[in-house]
N, C-alpha and C. Protein backbone atom coordinates (compact mmCIF):
# COMPACT_ATOMS: atom_id res chain seq x y z
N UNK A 1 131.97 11.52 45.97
CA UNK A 1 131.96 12.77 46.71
C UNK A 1 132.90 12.64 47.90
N UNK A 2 133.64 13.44 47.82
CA UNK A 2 134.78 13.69 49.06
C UNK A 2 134.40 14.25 50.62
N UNK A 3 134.46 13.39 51.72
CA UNK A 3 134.13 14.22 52.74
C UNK A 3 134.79 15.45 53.11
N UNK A 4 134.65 16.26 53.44
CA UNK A 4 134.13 17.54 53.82
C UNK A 4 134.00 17.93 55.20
N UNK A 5 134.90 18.27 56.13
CA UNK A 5 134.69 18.76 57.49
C UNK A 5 133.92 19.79 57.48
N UNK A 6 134.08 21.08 57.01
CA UNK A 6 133.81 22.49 57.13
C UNK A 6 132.45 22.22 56.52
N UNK A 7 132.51 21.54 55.11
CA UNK A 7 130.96 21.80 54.92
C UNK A 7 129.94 21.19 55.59
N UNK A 8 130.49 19.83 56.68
CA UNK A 8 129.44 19.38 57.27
C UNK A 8 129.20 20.08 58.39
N UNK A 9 130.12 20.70 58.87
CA UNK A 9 130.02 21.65 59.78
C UNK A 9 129.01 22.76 59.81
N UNK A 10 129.27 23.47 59.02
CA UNK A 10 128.99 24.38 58.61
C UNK A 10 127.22 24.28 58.26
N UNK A 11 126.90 23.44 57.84
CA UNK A 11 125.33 22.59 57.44
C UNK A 11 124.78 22.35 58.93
N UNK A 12 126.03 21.84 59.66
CA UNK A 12 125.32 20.96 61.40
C UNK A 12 124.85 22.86 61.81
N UNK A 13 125.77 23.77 61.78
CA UNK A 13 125.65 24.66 62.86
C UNK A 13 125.32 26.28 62.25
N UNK A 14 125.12 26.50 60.97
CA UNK A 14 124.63 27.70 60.04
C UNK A 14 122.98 27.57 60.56
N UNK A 15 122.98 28.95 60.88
CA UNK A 15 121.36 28.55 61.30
C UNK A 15 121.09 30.75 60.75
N UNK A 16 121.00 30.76 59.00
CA UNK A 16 120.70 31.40 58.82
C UNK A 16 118.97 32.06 58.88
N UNK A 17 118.75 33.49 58.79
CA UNK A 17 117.73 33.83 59.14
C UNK A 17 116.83 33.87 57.71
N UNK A 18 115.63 33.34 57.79
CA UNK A 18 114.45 33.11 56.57
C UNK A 18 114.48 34.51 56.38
N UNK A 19 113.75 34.49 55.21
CA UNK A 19 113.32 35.81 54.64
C UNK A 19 111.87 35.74 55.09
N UNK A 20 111.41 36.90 55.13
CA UNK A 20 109.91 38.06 55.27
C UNK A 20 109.75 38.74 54.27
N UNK A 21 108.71 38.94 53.97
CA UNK A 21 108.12 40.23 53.22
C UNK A 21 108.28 41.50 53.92
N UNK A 22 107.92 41.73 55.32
CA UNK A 22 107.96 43.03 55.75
C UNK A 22 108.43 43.06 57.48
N UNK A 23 108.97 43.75 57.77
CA UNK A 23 109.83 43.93 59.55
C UNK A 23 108.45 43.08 60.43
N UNK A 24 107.49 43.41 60.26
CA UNK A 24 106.37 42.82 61.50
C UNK A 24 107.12 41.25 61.13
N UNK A 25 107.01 40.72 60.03
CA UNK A 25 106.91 38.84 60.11
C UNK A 25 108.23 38.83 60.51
N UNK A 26 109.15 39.79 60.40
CA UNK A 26 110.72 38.86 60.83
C UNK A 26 110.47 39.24 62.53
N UNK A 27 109.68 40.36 63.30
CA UNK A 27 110.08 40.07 64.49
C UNK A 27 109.05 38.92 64.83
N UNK A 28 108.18 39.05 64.53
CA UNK A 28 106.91 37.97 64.84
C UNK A 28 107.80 36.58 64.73
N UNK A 29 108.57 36.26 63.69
CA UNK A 29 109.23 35.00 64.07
C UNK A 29 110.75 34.95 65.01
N UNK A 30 111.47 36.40 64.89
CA UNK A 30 112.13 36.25 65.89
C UNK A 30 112.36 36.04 67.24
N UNK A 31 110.64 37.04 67.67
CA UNK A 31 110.49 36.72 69.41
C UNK A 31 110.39 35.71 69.93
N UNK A 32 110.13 34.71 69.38
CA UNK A 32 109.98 33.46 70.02
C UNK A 32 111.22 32.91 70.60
N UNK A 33 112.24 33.33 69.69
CA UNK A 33 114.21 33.06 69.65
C UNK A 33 114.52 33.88 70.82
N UNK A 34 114.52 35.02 70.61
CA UNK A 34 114.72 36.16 71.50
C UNK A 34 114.36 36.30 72.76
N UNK A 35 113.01 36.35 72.44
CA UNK A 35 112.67 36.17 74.15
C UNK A 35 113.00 36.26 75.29
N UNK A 36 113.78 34.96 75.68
CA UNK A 36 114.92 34.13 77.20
C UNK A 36 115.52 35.56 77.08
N UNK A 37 116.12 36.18 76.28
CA UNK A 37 117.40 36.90 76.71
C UNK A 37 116.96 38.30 76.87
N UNK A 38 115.45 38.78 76.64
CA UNK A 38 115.41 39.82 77.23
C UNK A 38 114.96 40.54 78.63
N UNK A 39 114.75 41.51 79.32
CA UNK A 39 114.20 42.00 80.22
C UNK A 39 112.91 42.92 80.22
N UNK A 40 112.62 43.47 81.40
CA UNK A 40 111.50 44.13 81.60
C UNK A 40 111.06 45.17 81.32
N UNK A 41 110.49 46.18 81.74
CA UNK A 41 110.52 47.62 81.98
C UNK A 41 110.90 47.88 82.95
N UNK A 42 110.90 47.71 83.82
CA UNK A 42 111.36 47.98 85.57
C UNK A 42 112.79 47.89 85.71
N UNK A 43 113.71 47.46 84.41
CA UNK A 43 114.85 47.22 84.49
C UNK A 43 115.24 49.09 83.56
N UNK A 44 114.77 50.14 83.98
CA UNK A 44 115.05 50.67 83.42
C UNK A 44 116.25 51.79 82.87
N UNK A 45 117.45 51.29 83.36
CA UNK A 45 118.57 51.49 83.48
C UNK A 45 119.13 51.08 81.98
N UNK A 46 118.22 50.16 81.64
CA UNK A 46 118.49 49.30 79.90
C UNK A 46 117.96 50.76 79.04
N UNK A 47 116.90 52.07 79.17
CA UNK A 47 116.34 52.45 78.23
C UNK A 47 115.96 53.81 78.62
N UNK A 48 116.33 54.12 79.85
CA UNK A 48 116.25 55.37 79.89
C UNK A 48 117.90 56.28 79.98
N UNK A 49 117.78 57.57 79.54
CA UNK A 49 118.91 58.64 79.28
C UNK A 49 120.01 57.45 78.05
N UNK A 50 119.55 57.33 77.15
CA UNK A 50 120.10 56.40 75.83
C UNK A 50 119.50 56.59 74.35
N UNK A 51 119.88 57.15 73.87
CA UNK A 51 119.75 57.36 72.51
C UNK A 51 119.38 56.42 71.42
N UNK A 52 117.85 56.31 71.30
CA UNK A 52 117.40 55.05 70.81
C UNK A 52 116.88 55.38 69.00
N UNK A 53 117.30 54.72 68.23
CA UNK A 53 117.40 54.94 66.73
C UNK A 53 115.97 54.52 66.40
N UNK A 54 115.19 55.08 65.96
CA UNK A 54 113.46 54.26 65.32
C UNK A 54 114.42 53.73 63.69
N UNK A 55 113.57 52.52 63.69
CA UNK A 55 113.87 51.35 62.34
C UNK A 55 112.32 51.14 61.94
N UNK A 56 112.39 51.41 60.63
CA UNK A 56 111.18 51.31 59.70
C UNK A 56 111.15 50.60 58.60
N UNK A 57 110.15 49.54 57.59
CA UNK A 57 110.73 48.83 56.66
C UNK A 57 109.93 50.26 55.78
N UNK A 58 109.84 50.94 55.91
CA UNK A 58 108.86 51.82 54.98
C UNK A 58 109.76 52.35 53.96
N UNK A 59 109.66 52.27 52.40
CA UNK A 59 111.05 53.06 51.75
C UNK A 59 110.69 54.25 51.55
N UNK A 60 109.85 55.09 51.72
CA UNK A 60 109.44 56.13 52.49
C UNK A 60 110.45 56.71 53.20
N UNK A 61 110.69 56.23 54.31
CA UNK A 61 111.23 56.89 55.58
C UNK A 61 112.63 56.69 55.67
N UNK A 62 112.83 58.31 55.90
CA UNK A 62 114.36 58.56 54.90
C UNK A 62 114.93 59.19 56.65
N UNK A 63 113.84 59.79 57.24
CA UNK A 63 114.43 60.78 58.71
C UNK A 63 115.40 60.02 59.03
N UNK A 64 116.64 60.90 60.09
CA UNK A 64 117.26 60.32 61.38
C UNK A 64 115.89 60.37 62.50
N UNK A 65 115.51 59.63 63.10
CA UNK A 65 114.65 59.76 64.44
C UNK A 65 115.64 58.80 65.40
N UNK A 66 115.17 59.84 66.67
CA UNK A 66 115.81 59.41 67.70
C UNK A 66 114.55 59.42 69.14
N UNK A 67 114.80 58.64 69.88
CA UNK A 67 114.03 58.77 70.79
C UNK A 67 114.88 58.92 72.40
N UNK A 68 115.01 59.89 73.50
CA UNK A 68 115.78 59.70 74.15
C UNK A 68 114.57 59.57 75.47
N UNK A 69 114.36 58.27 76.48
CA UNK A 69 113.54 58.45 77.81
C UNK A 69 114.09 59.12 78.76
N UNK A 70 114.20 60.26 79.19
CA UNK A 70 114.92 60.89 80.23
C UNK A 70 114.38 60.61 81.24
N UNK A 71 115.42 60.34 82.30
CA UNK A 71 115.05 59.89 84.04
C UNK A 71 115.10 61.13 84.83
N UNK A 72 114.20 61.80 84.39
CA UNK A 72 113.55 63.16 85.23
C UNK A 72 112.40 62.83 86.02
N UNK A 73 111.99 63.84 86.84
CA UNK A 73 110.71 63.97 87.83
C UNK A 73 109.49 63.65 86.85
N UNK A 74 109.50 64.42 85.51
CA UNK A 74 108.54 64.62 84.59
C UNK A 74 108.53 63.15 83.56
N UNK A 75 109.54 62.43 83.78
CA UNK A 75 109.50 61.59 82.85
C UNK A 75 109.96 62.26 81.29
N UNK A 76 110.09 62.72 80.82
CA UNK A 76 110.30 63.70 79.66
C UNK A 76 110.66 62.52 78.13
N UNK A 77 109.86 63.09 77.30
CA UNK A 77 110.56 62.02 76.23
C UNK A 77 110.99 62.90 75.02
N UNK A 78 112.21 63.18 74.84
CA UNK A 78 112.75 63.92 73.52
C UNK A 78 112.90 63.02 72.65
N UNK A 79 112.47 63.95 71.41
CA UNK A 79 112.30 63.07 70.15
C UNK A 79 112.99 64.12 69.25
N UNK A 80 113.71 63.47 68.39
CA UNK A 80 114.51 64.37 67.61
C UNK A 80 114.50 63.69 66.00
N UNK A 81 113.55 64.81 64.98
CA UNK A 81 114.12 64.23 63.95
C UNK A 81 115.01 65.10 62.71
N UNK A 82 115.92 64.02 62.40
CA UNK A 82 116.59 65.29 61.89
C UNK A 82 117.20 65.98 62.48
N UNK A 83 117.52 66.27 63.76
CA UNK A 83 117.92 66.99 64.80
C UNK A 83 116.53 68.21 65.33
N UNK A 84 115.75 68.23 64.64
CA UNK A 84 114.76 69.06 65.55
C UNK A 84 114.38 68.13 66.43
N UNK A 85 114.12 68.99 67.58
CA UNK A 85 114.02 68.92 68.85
C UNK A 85 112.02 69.11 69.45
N UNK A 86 111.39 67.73 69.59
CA UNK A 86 109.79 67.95 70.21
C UNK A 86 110.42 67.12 71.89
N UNK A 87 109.40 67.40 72.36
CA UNK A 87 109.26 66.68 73.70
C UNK A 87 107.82 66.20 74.24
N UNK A 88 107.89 65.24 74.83
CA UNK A 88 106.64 64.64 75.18
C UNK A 88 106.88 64.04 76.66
N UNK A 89 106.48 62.76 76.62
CA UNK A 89 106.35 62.48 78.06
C UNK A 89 106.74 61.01 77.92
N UNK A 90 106.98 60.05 79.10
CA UNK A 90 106.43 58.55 78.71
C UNK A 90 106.45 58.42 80.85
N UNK A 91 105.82 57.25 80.59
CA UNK A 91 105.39 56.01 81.72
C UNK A 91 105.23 54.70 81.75
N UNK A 92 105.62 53.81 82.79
CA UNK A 92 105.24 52.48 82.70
C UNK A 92 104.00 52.02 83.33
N UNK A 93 103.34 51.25 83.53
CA UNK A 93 102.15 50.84 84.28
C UNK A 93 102.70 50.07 85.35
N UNK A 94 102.79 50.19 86.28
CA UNK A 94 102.97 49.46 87.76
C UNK A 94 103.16 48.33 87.67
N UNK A 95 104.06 47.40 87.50
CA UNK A 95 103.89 45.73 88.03
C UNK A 95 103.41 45.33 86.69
N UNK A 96 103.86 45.77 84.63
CA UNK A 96 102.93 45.45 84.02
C UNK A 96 104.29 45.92 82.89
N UNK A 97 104.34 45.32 82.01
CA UNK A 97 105.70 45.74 80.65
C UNK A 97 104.63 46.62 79.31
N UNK A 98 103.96 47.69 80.24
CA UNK A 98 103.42 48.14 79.39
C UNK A 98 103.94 50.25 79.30
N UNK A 99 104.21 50.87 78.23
CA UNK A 99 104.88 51.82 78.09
C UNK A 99 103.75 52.64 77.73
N UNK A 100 103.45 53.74 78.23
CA UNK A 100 102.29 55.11 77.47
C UNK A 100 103.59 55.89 77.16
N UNK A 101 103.38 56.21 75.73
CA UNK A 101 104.39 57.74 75.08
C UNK A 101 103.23 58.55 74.66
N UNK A 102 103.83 59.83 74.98
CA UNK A 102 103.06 60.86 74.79
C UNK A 102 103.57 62.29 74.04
N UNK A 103 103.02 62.18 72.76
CA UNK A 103 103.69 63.65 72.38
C UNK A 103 103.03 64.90 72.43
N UNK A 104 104.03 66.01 72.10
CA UNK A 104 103.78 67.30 72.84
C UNK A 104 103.31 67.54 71.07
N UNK A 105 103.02 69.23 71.45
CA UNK A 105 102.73 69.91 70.13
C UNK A 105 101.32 69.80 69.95
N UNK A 106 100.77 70.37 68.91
CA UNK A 106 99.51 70.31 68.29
C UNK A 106 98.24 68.88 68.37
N UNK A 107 99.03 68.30 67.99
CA UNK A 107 98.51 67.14 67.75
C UNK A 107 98.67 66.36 68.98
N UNK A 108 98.46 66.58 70.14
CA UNK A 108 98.87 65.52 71.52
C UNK A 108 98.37 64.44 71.26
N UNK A 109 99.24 63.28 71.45
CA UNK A 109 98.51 62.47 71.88
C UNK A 109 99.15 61.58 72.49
N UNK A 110 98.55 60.35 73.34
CA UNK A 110 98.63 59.17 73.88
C UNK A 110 98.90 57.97 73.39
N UNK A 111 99.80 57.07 73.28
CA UNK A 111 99.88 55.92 73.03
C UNK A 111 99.98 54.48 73.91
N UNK A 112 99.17 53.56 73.85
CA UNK A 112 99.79 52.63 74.76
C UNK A 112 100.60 51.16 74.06
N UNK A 113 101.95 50.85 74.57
CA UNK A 113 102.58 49.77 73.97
C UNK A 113 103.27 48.79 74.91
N UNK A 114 102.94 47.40 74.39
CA UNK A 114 103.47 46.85 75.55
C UNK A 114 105.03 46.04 75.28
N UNK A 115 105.71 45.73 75.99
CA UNK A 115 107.05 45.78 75.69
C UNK A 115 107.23 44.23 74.87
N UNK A 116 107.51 43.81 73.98
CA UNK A 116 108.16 42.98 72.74
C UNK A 116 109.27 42.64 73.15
N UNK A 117 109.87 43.07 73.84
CA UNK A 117 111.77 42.95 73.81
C UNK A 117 112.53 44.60 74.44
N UNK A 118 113.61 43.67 75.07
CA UNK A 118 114.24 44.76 75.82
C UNK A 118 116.07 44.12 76.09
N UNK A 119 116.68 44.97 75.25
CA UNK A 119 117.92 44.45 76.19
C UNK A 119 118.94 46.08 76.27
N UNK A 120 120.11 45.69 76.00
CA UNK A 120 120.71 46.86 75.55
C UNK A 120 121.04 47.22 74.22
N UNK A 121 120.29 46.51 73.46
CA UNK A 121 120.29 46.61 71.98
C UNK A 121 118.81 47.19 71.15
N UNK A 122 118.03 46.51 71.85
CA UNK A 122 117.17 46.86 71.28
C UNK A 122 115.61 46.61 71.89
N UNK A 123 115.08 47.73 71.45
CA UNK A 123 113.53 47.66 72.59
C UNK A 123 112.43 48.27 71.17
N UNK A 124 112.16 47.13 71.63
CA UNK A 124 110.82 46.76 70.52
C UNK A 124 109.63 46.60 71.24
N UNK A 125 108.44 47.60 70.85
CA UNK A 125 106.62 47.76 71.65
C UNK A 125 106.10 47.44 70.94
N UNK A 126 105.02 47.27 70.73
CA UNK A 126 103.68 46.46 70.18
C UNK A 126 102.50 47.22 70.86
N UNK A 127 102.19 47.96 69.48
CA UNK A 127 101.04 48.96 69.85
C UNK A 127 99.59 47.70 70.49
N UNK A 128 99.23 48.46 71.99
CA UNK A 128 98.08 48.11 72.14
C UNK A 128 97.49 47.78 70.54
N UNK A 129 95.94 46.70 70.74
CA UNK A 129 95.04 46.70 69.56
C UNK A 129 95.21 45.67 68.17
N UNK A 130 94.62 45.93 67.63
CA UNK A 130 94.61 45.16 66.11
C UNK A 130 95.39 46.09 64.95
N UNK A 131 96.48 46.27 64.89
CA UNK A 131 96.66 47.36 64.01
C UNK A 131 97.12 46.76 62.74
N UNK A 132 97.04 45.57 62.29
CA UNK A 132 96.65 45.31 60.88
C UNK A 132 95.33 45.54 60.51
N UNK A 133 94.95 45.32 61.39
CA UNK A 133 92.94 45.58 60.96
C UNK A 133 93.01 47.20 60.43
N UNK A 134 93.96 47.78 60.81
CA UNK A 134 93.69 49.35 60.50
C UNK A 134 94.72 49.52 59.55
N UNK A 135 95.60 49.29 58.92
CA UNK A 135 96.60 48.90 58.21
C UNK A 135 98.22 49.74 58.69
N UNK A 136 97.95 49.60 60.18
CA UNK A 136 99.18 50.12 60.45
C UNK A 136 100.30 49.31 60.82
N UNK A 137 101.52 49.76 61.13
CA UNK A 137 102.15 48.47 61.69
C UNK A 137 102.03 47.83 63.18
N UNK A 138 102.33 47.10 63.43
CA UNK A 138 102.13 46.09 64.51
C UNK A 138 103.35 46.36 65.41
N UNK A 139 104.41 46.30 65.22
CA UNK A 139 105.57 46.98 66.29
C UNK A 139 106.74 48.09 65.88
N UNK A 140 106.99 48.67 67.14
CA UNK A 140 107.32 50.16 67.06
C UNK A 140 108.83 49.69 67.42
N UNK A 141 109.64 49.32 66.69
CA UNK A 141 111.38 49.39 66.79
C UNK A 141 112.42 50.34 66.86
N UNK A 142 112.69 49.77 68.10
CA UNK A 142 114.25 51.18 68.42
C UNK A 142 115.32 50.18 68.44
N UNK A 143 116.40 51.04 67.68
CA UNK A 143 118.02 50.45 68.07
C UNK A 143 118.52 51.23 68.88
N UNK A 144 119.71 51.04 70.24
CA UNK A 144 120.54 51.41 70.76
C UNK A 144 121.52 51.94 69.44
N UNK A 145 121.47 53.78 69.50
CA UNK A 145 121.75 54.32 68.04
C UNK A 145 123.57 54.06 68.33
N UNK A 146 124.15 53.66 69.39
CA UNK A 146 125.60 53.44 69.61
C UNK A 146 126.15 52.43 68.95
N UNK A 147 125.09 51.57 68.79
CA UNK A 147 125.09 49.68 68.39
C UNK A 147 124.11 49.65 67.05
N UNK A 148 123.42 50.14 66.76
CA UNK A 148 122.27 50.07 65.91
C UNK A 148 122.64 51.36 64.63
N UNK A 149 123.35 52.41 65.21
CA UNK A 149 122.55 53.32 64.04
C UNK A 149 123.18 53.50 62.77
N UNK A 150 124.00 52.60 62.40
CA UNK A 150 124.50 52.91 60.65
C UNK A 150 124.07 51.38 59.97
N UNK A 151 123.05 51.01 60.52
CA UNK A 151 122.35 49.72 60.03
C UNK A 151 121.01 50.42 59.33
N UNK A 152 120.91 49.22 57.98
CA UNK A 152 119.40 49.13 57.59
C UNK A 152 118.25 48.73 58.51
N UNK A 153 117.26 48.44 58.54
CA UNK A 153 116.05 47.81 59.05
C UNK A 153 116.65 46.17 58.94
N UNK A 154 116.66 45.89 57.41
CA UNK A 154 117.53 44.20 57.26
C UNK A 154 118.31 43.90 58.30
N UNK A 155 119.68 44.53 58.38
CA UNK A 155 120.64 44.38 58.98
C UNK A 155 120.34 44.54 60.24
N UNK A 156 119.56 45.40 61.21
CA UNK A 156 119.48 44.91 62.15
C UNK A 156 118.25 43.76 62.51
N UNK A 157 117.38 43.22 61.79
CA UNK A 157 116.81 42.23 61.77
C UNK A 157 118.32 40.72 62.22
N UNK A 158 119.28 41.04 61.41
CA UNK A 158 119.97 40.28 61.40
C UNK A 158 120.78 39.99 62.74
N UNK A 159 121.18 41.59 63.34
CA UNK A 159 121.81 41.57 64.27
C UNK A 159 120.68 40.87 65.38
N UNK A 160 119.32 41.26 65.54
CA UNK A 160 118.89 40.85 66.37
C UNK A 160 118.59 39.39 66.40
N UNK A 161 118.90 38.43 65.54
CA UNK A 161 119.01 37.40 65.18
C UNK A 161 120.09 36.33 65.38
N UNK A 162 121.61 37.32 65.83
CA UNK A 162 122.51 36.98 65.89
C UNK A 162 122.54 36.45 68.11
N UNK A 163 121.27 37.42 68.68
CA UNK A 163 121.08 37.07 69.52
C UNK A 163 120.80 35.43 70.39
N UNK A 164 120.19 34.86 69.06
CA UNK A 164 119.71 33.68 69.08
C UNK A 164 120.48 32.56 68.32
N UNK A 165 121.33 33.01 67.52
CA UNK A 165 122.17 31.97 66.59
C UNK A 165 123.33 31.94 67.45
N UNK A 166 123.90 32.81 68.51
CA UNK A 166 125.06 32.79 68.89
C UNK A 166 124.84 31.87 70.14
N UNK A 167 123.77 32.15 70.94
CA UNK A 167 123.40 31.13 72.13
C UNK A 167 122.82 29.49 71.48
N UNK A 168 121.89 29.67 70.38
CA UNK A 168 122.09 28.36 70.17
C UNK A 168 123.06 27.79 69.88
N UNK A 169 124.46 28.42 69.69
CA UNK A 169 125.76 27.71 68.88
C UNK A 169 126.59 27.29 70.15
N UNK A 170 126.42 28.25 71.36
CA UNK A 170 127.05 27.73 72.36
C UNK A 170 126.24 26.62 73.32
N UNK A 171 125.02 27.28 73.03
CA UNK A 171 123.86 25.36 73.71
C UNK A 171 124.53 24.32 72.99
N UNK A 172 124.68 24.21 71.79
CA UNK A 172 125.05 23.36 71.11
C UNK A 172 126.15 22.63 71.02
N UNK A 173 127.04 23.46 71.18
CA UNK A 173 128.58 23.32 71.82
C UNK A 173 128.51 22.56 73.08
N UNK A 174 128.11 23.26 73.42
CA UNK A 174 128.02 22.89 75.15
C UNK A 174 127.68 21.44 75.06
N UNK A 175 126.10 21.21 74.59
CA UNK A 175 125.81 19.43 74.49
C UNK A 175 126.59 19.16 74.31
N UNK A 176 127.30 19.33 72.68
CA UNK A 176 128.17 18.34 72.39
C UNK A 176 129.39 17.99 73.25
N UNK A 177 130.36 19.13 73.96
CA UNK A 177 131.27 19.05 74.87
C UNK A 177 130.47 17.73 75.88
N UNK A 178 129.31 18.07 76.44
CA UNK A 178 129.06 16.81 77.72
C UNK A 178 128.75 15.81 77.24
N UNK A 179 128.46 15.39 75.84
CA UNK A 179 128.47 14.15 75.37
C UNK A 179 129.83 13.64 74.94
N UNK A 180 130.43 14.19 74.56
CA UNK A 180 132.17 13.65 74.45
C UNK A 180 132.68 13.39 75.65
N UNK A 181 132.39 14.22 76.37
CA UNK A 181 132.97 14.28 78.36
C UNK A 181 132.28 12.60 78.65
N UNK A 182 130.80 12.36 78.45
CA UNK A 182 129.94 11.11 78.93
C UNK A 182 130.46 10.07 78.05
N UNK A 183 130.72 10.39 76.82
CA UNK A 183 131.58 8.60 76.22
C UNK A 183 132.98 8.65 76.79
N UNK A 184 133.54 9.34 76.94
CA UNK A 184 134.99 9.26 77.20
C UNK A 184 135.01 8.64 78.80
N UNK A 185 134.02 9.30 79.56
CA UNK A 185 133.78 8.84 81.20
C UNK A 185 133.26 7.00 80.80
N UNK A 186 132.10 7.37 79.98
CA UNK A 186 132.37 5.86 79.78
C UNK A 186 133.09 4.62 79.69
N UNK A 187 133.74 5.09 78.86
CA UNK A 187 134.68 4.35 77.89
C UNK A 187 136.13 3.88 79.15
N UNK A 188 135.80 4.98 80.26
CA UNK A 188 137.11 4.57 81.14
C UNK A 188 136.58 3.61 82.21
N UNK A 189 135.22 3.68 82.63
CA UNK A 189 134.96 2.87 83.47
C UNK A 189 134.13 1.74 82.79
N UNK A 190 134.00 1.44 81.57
CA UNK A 190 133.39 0.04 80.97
C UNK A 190 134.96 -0.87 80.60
């Protein structure tokens, strides 16, 4: 067998993403990756007046939905699917990464979710509760629809993945750069 730069390479530093059965297990194993690099709610300059894409693994769900947080007096939350136009409300809890959305219309109601992830890509909640026990899903995913919206559910699984493969590649880099820098420093003063 012939050595091989690229493929050992490529083996040292490919750090493709596992497969899931369904969107909850790929973020459930992504947040842990993700994490470091996101922010708060209080940072809300990341998620309000921005056009946020909802991602579903459901093959069901065919809508455009959009969610926009407007930085009004009222807080206002337009939701558009399809291009029809509802409005509701949202809020944060004081000192706490937790989000209430609220929709208008017939059916009002209240939700509480607490924040999963936040950057300028993507803001992912986690319904208060047990909601496998009820067989619903477990987190509520938006893409930044500028960056996000001609993607599958997959594909941006991937992109948000790319969050974590690209910083581990430069951690990695990086070691290796100060360990070449530390034998070479060596090597001049031994």
């Amino acid at each position: 067998m012939k050595f091989n730069f690229e493929n050992l390479a490529g083996s040292l530093f490919r750090n493709d993403l596992p497969v899931f059965d369904n969107m909850d297990a790929y973020i459930d194993f992504l947040l842990p990756h993700i994490k470091p690099y996101g922010e708060s709610l209080s940072n809300q300059k990341l998620f309000v007046n921005k056009r946020w894409k909802e991602f579903r693994d459901d093959e069901d769900f065919h809508e455009a939905v959009l969610y926009i947080f407007q930085d009004d007096e009222e807080h206002t939350l337009l939701l558009s699917i399809d291009g029809n136009i509802g409005t509701g409300g949202w809020s944060t809890l004081p000192k706490s990464n937790t989000l209430i959305l609220e929709s208008g219309g017939k059916k009002q109601k209240s939700e509480l979710f607490d924040l999963a992830f936040l950057n300028n890509d993507f803001l992912i909640l986690k319904k208060h509760g047990n909601q496998k026990r009820i067989d619903k899903k477990k987190y509520f995913v938006l893409g930044f629809e500028k960056s996000t919206g001609k993607l599958d559910w997959l594909d941006l699984m991937d992109k948000m993945y790319d969050l974590y493969r690209h910083n581990w590649l430069f951690t990695s880099m990086f070691v290796l750069f100060l360990l070449f820098f530390g034998i070479i420093l060596l090597s001049i003063f031994i």
